[in-house]
C-alpha atoms as a PDB file:
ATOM      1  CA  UNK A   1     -20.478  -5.361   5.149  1.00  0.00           C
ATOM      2  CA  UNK A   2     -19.992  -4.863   8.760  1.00  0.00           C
ATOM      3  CA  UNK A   3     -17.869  -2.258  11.119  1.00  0.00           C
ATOM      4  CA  UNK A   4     -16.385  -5.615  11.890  1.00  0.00           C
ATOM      5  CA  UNK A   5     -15.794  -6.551   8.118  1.00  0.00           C
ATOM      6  CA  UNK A   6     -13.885  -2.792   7.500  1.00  0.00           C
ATOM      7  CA  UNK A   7     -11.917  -2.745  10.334  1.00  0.00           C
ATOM      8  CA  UNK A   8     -10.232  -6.569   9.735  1.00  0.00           C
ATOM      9  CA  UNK A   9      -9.577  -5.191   6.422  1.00  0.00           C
ATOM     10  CA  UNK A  10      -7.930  -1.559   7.211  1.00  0.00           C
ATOM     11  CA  UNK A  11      -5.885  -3.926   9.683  1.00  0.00           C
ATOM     12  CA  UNK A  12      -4.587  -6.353   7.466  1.00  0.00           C
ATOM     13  CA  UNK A  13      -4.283  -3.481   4.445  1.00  0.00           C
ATOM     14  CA  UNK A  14      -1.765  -2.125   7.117  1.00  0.00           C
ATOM     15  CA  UNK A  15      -0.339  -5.171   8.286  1.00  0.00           C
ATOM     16  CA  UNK A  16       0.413  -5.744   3.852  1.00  0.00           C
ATOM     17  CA  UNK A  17       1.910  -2.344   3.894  1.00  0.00           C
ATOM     18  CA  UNK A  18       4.249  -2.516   7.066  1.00  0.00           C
ATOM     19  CA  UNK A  19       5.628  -5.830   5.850  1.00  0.00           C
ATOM     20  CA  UNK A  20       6.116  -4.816   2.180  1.00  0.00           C
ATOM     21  CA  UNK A  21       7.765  -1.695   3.551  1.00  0.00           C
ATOM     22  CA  UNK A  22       9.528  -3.650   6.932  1.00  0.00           C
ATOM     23  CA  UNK A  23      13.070  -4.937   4.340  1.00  0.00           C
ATOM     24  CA  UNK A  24      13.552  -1.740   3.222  1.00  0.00           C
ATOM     25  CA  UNK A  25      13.224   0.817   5.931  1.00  0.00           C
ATOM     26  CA  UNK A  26      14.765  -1.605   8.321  1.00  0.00           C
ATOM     27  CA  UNK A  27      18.148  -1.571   5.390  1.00  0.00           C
ATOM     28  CA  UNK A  28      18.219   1.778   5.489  1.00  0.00           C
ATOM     29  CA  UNK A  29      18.463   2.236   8.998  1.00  0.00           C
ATOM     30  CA  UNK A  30      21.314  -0.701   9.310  1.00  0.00           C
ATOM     31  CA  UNK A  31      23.168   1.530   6.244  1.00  0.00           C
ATOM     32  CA  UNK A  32      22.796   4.655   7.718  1.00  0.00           C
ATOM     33  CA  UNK A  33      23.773   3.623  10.964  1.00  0.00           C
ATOM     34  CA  UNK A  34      27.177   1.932   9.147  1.00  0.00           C
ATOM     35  CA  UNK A  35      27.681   5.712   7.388  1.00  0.00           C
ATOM     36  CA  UNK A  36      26.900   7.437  10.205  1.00  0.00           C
ATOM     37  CA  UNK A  37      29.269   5.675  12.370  1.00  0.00           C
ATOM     38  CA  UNK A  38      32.217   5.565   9.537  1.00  0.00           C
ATOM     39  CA  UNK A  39      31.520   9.364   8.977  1.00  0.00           C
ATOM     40  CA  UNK A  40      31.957   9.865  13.003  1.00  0.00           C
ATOM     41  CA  UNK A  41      35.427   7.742  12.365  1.00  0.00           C
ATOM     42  CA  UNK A  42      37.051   9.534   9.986  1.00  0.00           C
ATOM     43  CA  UNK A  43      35.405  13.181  10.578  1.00  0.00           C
ATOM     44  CA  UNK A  44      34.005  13.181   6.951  1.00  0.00           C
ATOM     45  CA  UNK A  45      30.779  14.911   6.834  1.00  0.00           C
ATOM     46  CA  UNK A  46      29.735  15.524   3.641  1.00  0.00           C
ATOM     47  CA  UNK A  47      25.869  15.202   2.701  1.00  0.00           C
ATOM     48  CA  UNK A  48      26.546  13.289  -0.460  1.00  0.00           C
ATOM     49  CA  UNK A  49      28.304  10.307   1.375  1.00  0.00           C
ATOM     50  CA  UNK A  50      25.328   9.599   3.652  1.00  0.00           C
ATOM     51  CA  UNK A  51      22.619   9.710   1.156  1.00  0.00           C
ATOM     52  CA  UNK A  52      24.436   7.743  -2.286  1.00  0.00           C
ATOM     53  CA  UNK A  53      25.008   4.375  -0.653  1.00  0.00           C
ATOM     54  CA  UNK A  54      21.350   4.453   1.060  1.00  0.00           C
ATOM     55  CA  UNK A  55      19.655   4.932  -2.273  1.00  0.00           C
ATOM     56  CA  UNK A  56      21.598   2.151  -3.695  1.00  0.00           C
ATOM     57  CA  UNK A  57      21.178  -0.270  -1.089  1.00  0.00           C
ATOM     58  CA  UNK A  58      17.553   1.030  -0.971  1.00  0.00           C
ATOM     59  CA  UNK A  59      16.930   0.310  -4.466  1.00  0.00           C
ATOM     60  CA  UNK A  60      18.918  -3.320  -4.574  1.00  0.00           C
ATOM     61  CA  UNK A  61      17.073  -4.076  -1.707  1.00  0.00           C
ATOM     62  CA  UNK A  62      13.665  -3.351  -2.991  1.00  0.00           C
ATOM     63  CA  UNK A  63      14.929  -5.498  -6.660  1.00  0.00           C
ATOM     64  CA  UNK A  64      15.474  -8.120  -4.224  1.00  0.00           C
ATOM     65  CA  UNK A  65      12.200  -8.376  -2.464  1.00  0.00           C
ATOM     66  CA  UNK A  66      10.081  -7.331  -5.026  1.00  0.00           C
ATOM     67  CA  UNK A  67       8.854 -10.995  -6.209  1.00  0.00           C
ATOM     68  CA  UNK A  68       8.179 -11.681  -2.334  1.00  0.00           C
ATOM     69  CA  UNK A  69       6.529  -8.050  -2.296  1.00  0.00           C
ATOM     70  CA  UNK A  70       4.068  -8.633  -5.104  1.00  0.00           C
ATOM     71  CA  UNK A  71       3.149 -12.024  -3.987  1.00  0.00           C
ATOM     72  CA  UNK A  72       1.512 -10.438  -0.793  1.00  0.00           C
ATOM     73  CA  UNK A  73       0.145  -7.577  -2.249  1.00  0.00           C
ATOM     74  CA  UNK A  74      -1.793 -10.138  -5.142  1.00  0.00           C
ATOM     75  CA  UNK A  75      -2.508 -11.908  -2.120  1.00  0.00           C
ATOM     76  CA  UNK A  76      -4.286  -9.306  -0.402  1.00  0.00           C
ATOM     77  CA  UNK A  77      -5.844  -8.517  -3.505  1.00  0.00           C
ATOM     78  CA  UNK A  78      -7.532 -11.712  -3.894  1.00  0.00           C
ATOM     79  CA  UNK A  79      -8.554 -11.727  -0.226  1.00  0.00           C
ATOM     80  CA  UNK A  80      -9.717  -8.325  -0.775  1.00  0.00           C
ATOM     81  CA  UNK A  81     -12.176  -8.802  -3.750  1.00  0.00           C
ATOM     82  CA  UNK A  82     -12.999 -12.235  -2.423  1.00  0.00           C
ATOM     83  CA  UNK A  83     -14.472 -10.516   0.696  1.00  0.00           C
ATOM     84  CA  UNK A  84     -16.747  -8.545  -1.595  1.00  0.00           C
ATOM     85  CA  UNK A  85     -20.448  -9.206  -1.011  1.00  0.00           C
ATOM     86  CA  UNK A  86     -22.277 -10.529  -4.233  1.00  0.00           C
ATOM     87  CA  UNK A  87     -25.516  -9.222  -3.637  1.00  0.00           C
ATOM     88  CA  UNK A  88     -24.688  -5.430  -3.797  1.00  0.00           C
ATOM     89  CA  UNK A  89     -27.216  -3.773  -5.578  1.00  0.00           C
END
């Protein structure tokens, strides 16, 4: 296997990651934003208000993508093993 051969496949086993990880983060951000903006509204700042609804949103959100999210990650699987040489010794 070449430099060449390594280096496509640390790229795309990033690429994988980022776009596994891209609905969640990016629903997180949206929610905290929301929070943080209703929290600046009405002068509530309390900890617990901030950091409930994220984890809930977090985790419905990852329930809902998680088909999606194993589909590319057997997919990069099979390109991964597929790209492994047959005549290592």
């Amino acid at each position: 296997m070449s430099i060449v051969d390594v280096t496509e496949l640390c790229r795309v086993a990033i690429l994988t990651a980022l776009m596994i990880a891209a609905p969640v983060l990016s629903v997180a951000v949206f929610i905290g934003l929301a929070i943080s903006i209703a929290q600046a509204v009405t002068q509530i700042q309390d900890q617990t208000v901030s950091i409930i609804p994220k984890i809930v949103v977090m985790l419905l959100t990852m329930l809902y993508v998680m088909p999606w999210s194993l589909g590319q990650l057997v997919e990069y699987s099979t390109r991964l093993f597929a790209a492994i040489p047959d005549n290592i010794q």
